[in-house]
PDB file of N, CA and C in Angstrom:
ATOM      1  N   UNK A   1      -4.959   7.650   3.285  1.00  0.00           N
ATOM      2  CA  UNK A   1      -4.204   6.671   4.051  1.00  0.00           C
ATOM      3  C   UNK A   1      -3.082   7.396   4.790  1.00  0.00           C
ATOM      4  N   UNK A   2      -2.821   6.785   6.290  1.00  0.00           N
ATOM      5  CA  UNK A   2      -1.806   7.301   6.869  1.00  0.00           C
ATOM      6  C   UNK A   2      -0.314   7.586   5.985  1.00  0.00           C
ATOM      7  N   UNK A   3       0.595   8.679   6.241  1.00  0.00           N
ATOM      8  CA  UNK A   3       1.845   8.405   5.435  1.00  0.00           C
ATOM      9  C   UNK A   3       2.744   7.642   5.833  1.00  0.00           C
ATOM     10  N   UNK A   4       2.347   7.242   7.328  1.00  0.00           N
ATOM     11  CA  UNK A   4       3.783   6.425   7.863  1.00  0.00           C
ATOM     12  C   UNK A   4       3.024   5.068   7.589  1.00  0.00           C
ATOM     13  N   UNK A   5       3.331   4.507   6.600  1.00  0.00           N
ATOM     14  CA  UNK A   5       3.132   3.085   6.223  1.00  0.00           C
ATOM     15  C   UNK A   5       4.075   1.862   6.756  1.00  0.00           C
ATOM     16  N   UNK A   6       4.830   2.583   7.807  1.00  0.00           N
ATOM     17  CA  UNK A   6       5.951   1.531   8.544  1.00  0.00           C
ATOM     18  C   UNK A   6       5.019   1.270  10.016  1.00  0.00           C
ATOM     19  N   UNK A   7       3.887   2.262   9.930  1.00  0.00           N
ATOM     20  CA  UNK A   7       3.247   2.256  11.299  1.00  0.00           C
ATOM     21  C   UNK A   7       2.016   1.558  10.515  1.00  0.00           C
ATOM     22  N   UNK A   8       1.584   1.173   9.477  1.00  0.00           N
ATOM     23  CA  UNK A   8       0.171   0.556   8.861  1.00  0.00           C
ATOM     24  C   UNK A   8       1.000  -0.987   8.952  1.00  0.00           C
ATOM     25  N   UNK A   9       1.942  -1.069   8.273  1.00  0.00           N
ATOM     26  CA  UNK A   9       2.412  -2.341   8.233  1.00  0.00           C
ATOM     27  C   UNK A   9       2.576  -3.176   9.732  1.00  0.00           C
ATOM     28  N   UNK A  10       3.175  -2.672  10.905  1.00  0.00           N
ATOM     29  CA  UNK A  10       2.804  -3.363  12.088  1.00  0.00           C
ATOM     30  C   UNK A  10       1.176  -3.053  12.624  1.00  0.00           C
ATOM     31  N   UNK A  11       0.748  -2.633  12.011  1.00  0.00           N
ATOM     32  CA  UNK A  11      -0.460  -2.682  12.832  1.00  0.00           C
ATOM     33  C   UNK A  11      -1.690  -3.683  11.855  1.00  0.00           C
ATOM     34  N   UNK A  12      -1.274  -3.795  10.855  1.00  0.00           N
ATOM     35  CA  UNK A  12      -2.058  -5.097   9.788  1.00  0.00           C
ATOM     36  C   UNK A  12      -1.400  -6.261  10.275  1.00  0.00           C
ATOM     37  N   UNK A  13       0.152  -6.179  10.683  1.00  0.00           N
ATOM     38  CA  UNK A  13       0.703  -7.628  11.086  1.00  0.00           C
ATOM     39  C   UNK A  13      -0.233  -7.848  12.519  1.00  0.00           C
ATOM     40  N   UNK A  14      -0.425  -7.420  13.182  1.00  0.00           N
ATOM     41  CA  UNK A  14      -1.107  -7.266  14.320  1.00  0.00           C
ATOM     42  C   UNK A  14      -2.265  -7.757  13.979  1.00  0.00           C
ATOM     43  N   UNK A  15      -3.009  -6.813  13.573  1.00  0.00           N
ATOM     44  CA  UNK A  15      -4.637  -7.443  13.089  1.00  0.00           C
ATOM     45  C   UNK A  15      -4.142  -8.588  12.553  1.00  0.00           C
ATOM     46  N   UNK A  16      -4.028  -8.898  11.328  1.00  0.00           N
ATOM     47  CA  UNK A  16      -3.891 -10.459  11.073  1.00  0.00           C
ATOM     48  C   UNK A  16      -3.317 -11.398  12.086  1.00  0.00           C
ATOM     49  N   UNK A  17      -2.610 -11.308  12.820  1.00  0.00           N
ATOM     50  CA  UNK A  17      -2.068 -11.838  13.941  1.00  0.00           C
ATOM     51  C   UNK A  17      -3.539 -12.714  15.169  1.00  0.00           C
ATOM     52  N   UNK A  18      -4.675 -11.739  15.359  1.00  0.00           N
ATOM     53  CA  UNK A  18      -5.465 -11.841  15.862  1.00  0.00           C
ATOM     54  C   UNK A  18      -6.349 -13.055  15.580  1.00  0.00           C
ATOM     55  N   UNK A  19      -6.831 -14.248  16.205  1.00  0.00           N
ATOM     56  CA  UNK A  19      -7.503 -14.995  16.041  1.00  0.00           C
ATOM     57  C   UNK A  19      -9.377 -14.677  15.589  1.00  0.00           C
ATOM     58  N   UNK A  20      -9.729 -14.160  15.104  1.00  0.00           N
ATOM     59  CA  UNK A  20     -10.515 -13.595  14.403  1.00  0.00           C
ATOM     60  C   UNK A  20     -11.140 -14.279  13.063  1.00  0.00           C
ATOM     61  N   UNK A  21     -12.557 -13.874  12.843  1.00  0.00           N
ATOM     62  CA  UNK A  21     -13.035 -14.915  11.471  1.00  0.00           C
ATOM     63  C   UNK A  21     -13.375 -13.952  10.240  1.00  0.00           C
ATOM     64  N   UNK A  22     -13.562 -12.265  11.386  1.00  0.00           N
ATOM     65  CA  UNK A  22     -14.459 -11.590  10.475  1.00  0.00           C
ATOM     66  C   UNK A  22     -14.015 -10.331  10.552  1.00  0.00           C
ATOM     67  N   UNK A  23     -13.451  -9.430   9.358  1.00  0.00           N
ATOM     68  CA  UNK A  23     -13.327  -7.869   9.675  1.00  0.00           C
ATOM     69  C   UNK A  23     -13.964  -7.093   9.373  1.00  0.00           C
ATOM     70  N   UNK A  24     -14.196  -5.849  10.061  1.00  0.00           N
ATOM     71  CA  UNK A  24     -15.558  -5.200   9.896  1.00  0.00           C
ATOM     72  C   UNK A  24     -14.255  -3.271   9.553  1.00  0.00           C
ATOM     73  N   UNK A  25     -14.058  -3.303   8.467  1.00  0.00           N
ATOM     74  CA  UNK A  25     -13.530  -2.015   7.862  1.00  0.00           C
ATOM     75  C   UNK A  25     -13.843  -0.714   8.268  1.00  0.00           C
ATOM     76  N   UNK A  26     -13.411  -0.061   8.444  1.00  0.00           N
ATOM     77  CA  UNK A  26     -14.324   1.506   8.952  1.00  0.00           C
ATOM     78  C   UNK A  26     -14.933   1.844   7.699  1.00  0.00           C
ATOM     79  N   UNK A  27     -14.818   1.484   6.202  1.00  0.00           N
ATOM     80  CA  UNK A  27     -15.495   1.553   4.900  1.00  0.00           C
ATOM     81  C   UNK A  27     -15.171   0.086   4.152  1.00  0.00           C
ATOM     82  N   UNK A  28     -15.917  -0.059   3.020  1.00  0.00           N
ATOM     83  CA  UNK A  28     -16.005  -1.466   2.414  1.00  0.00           C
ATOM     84  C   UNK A  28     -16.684  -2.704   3.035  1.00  0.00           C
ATOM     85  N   UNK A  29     -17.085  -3.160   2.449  1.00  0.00           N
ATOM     86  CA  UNK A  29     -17.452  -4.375   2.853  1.00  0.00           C
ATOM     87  C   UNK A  29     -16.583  -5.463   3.677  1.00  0.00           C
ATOM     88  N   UNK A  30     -17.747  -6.059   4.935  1.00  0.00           N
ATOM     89  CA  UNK A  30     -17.261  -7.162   5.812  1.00  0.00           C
ATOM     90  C   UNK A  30     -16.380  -7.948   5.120  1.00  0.00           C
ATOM     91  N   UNK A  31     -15.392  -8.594   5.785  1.00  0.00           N
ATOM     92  CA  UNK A  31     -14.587  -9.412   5.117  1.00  0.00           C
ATOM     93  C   UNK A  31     -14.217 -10.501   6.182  1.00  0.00           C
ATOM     94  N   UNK A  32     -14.842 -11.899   5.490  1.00  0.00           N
ATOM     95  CA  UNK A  32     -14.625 -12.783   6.303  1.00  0.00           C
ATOM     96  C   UNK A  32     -13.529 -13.761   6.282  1.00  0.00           C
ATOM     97  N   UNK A  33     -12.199 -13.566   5.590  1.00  0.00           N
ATOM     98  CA  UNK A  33     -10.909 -13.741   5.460  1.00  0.00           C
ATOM     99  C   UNK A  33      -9.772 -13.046   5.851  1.00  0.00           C
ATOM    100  N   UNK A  34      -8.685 -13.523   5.798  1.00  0.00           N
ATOM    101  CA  UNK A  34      -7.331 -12.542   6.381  1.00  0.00           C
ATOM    102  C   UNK A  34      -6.995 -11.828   4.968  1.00  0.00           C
ATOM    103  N   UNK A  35      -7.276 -12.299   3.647  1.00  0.00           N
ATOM    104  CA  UNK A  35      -7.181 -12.106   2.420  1.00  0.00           C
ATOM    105  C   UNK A  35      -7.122 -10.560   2.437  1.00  0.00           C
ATOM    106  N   UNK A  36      -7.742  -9.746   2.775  1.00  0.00           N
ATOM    107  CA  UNK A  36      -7.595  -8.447   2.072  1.00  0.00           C
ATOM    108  C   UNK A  36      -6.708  -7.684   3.536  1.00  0.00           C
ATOM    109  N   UNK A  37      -6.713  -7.894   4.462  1.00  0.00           N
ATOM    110  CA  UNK A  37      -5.600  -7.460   5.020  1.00  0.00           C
ATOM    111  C   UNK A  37      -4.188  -7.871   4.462  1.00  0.00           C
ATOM    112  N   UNK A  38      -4.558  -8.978   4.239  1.00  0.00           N
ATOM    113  CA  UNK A  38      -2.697  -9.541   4.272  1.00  0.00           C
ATOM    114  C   UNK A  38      -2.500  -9.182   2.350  1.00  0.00           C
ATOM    115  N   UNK A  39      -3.238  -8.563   1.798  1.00  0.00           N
ATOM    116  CA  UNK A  39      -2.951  -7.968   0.666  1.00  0.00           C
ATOM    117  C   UNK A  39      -2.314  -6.839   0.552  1.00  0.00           C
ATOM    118  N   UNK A  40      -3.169  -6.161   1.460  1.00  0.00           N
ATOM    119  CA  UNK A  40      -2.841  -4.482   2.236  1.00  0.00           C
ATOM    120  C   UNK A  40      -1.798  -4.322   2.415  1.00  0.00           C
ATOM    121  N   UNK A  41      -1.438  -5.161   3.483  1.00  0.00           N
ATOM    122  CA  UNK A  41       0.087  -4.994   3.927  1.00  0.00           C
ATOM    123  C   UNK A  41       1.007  -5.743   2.858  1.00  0.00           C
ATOM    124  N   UNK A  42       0.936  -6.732   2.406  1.00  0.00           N
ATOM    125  CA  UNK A  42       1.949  -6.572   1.343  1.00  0.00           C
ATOM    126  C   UNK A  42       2.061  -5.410   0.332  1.00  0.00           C
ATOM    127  N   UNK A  43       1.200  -5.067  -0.028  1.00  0.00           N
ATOM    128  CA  UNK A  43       1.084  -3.737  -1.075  1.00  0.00           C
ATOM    129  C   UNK A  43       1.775  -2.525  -0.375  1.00  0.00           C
ATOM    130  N   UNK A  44       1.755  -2.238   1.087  1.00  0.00           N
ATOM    131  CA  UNK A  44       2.678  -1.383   1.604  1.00  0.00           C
ATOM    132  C   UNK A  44       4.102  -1.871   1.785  1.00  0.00           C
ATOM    133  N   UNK A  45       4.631  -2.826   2.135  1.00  0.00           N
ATOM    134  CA  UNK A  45       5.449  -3.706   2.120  1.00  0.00           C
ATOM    135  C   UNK A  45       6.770  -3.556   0.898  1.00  0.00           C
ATOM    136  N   UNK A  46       5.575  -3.980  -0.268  1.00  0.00           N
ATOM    137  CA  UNK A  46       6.372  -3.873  -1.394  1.00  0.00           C
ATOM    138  C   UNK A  46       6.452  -1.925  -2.046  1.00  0.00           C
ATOM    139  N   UNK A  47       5.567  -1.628  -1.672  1.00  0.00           N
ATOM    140  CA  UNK A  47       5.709  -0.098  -1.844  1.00  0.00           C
ATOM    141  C   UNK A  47       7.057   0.420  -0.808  1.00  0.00           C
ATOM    142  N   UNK A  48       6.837   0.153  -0.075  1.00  0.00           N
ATOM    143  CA  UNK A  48       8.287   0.686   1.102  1.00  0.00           C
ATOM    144  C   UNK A  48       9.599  -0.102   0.797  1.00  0.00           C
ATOM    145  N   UNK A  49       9.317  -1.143   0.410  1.00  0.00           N
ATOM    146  CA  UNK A  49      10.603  -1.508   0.195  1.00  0.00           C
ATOM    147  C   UNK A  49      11.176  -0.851  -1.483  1.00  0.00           C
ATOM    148  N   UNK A  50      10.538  -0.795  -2.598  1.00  0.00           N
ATOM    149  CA  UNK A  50      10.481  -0.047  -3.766  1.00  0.00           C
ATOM    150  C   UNK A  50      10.884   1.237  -3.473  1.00  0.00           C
ATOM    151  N   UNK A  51      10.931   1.856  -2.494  1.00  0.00           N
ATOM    152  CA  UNK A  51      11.294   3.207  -2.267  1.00  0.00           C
ATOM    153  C   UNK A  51      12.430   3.428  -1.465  1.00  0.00           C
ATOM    154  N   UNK A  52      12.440   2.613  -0.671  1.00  0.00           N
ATOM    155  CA  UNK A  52      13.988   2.540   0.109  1.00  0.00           C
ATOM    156  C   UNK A  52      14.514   2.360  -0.637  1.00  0.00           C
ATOM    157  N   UNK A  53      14.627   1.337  -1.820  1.00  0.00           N
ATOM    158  CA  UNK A  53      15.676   0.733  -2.671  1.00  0.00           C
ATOM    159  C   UNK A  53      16.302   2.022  -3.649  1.00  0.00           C
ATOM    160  N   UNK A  54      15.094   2.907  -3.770  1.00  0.00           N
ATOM    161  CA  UNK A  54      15.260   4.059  -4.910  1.00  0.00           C
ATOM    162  C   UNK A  54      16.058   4.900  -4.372  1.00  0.00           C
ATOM    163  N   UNK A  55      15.651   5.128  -2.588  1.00  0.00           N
ATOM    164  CA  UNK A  55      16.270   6.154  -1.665  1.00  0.00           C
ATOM    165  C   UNK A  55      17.893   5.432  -1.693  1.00  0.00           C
ATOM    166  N   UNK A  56      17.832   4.565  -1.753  1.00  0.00           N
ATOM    167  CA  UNK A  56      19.468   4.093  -1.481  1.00  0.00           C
ATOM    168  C   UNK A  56      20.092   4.249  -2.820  1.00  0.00           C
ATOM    169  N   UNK A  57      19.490   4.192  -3.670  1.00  0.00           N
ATOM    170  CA  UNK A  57      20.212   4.472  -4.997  1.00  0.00           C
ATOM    171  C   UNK A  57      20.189   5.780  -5.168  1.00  0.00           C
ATOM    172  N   UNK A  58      19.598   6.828  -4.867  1.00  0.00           N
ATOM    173  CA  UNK A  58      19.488   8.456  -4.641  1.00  0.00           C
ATOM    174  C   UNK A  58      19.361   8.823  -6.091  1.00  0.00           C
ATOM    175  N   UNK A  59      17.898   7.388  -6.608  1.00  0.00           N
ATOM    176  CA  UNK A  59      16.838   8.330  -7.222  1.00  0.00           C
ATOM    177  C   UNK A  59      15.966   9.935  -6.968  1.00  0.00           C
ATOM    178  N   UNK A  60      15.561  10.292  -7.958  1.00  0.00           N
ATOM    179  CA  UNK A  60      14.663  11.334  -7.647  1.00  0.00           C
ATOM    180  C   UNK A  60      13.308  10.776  -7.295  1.00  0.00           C
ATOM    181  N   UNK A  61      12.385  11.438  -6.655  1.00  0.00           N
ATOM    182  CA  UNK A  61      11.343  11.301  -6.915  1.00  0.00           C
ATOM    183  C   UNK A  61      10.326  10.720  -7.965  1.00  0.00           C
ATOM    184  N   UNK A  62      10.739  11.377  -9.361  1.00  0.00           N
ATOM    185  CA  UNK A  62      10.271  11.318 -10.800  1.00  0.00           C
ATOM    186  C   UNK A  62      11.141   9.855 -11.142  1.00  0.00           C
ATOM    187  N   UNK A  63      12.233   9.631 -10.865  1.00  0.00           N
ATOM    188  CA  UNK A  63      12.737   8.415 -11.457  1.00  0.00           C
ATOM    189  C   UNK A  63      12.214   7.197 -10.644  1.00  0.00           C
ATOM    190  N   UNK A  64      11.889   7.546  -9.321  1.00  0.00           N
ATOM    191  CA  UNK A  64      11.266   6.402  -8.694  1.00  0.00           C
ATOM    192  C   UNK A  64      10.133   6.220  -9.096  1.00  0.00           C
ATOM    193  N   UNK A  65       8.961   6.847  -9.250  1.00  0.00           N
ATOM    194  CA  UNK A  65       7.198   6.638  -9.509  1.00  0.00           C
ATOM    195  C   UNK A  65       7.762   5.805 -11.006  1.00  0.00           C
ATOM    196  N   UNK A  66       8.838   6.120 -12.144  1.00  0.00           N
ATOM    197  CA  UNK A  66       8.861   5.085 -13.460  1.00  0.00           C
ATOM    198  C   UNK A  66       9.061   4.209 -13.021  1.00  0.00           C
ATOM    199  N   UNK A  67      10.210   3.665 -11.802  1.00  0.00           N
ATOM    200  CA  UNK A  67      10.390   2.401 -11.965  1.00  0.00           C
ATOM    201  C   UNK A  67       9.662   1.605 -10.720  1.00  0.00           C
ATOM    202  N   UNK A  68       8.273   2.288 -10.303  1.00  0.00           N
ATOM    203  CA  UNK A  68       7.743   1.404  -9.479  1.00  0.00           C
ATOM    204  C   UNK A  68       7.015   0.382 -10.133  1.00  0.00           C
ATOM    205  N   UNK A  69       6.518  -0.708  -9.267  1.00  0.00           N
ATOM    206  CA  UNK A  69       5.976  -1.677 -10.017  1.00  0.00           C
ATOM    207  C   UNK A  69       4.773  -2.243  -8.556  1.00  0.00           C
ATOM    208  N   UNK A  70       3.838  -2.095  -9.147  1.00  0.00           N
ATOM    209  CA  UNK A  70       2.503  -2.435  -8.308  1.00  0.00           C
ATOM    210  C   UNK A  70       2.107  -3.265  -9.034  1.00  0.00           C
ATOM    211  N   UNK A  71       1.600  -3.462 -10.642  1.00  0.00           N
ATOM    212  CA  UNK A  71       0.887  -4.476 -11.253  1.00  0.00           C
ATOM    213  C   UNK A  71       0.091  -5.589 -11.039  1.00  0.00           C
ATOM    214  N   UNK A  72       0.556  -6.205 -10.086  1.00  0.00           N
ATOM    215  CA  UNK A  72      -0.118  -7.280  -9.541  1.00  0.00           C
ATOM    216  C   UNK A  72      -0.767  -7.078  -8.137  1.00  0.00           C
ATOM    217  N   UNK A  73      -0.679  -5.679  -7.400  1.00  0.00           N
ATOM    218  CA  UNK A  73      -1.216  -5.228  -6.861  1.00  0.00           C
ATOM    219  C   UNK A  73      -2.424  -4.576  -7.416  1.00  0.00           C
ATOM    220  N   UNK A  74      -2.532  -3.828  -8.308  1.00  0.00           N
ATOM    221  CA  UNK A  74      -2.919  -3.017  -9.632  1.00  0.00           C
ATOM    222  C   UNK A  74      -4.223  -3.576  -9.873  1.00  0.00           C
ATOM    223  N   UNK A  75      -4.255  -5.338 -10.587  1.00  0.00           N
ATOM    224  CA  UNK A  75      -4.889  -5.977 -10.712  1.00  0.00           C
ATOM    225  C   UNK A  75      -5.778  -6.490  -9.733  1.00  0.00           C
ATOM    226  N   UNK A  76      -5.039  -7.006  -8.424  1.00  0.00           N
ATOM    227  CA  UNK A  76      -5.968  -7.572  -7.057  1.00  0.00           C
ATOM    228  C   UNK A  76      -6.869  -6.224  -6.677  1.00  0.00           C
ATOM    229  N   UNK A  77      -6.316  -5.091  -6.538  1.00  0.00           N
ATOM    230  CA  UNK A  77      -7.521  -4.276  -6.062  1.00  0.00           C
ATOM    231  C   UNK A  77      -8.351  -3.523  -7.318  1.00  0.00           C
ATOM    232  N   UNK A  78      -7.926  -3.564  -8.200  1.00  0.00           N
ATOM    233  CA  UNK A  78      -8.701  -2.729  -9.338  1.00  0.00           C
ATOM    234  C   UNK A  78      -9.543  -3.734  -9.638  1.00  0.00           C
ATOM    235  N   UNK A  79      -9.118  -4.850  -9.902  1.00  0.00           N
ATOM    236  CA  UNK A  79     -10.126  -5.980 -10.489  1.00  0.00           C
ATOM    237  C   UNK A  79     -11.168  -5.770 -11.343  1.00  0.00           C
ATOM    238  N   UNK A  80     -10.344  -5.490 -12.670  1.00  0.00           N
ATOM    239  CA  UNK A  80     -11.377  -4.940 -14.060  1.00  0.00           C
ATOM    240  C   UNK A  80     -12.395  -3.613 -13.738  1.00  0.00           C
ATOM    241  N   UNK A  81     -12.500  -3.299 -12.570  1.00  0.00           N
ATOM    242  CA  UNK A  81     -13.816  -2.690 -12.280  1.00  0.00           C
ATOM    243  C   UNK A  81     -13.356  -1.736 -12.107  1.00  0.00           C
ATOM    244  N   UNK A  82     -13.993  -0.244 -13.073  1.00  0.00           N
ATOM    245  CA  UNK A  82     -13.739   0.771 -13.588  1.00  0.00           C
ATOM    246  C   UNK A  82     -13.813   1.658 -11.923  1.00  0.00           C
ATOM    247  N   UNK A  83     -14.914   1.780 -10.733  1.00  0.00           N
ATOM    248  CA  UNK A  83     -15.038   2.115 -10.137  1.00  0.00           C
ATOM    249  C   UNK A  83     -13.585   2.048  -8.839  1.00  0.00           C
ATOM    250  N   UNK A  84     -13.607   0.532  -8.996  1.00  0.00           N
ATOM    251  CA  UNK A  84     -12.043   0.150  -7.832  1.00  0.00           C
ATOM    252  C   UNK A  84     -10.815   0.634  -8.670  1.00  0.00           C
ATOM    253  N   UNK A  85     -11.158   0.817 -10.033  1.00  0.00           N
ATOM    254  CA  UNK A  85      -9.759   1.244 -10.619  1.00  0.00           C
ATOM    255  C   UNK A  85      -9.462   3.160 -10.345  1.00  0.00           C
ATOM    256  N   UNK A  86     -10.512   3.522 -10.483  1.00  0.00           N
ATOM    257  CA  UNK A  86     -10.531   4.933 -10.545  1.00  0.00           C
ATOM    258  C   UNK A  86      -9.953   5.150  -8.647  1.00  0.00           C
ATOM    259  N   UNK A  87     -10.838   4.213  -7.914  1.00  0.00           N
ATOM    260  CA  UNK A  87     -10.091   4.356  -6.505  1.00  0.00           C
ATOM    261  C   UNK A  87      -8.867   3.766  -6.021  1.00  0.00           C
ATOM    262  N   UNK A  88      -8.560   3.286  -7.204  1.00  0.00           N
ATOM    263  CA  UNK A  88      -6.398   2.462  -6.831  1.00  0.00           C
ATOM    264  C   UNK A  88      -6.187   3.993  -7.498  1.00  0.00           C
ATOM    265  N   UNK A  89      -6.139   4.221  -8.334  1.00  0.00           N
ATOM    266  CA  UNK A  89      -5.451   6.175  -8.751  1.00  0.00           C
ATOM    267  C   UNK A  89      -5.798   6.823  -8.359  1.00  0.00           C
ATOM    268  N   UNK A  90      -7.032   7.035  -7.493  1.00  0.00           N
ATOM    269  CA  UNK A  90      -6.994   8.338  -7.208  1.00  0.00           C
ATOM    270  C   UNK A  90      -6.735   8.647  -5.495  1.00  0.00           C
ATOM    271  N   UNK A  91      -6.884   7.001  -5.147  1.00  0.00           N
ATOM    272  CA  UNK A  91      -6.552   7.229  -3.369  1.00  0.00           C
ATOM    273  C   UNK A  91      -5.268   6.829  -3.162  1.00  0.00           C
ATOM    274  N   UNK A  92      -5.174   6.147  -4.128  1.00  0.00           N
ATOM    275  CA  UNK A  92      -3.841   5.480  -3.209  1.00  0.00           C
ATOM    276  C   UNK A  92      -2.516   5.860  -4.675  1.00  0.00           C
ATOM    277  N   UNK A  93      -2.899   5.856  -5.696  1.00  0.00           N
ATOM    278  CA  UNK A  93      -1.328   6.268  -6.636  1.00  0.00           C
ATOM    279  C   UNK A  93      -1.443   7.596  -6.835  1.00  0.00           C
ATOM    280  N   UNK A  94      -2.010   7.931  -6.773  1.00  0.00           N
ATOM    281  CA  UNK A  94      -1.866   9.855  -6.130  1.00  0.00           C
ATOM    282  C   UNK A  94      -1.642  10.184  -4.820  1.00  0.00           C
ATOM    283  N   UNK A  95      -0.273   9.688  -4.528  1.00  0.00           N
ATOM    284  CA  UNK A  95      -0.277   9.851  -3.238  1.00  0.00           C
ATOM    285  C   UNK A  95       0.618   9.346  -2.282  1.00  0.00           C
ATOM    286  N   UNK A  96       0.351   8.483  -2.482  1.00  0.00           N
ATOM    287  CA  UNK A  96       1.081   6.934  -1.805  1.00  0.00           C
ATOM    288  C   UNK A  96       2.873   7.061  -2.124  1.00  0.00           C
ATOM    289  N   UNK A  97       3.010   7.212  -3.710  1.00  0.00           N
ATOM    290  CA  UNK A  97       4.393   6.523  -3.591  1.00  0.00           C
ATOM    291  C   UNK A  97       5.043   7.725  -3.033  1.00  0.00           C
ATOM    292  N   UNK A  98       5.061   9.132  -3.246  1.00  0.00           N
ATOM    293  CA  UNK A  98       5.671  10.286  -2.775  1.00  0.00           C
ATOM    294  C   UNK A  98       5.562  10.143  -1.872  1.00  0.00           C
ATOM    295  N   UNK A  99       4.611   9.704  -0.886  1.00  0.00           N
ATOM    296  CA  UNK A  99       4.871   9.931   0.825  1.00  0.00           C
ATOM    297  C   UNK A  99       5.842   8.485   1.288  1.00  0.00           C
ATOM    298  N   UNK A 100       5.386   7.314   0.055  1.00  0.00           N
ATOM    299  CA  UNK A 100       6.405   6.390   0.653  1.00  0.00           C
ATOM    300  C   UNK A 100       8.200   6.768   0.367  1.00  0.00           C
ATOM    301  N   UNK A 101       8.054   7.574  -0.507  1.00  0.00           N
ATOM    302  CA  UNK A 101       9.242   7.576  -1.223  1.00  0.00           C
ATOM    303  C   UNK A 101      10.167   9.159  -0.079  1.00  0.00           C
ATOM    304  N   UNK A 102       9.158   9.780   0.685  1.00  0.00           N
ATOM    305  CA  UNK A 102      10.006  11.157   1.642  1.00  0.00           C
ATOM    306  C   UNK A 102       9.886  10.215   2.511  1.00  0.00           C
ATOM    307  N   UNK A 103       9.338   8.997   3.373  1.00  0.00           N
ATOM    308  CA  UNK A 103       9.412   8.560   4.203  1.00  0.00           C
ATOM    309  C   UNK A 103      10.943   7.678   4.591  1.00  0.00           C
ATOM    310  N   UNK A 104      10.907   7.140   2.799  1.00  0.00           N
ATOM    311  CA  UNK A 104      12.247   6.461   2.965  1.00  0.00           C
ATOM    312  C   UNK A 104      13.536   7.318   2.985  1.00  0.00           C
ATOM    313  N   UNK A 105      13.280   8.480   2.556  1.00  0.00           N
ATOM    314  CA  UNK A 105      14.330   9.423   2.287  1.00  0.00           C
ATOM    315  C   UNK A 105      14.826  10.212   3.718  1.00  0.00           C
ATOM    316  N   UNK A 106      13.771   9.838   4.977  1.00  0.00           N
ATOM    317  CA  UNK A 106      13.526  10.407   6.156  1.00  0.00           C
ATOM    318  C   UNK A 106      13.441  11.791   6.111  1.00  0.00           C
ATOM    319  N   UNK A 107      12.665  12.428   5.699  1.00  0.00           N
ATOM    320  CA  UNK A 107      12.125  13.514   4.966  1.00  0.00           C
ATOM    321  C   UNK A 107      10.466  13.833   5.949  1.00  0.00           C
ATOM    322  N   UNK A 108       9.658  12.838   6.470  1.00  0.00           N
ATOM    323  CA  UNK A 108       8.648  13.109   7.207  1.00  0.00           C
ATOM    324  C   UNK A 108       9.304  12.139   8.473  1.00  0.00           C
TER     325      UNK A 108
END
């Protein structure tokens, strides 16, 4: 996933924005709801804002990834299933909060 997630987040507000019935993913399955976009972008949303908040408190790195909180993100895309779970850790929480977390720090 891109690291500038301030540039994913207007561009999902955008797509969802679009009068549209059906999205066609560059991977995953068709999706004929706004549902998994407008998940997306909240999950970056609340990831960027979780990291600014850390950057303004002038957490470390290591103290921010303890006190992040995805969980209910965690759940919507892992959804019991060992396969979507192994791909929430290994694409996106290996990864994700450090680039969200130098992004907020203005570091990239």
């Amino acid at each position: 996933i891109n690291p500038f997630f301030d540039a994913w987040i207007g561009t999902l507000d955008q797509l969802i924005a679009m009068p549209v019935d059906v999205y066609v993913p560059g991977h995953g399955d068709v999706e004929y709801s706004r549902d998994y976009p407008v998940s997306l972008r909240d999950l970056l949303k609340t990831l960027m804002a979780q990291a600014e908040q850390a950057a303004r408190e002038g957490k470390t790195l290591d103290e921010f990834k303890k006190s992040l909180d995805l969980k209910t993100f965690e759940a919507k895309f892992g959804a019991g299933d060992p396969e979507r779970k192994w791909g929430w850790d290994n694409y996106f929480m290996d990864g994700a909060p450090e680039r969200a977390f130098a992004l907020a720090k203005g570091d990239l």
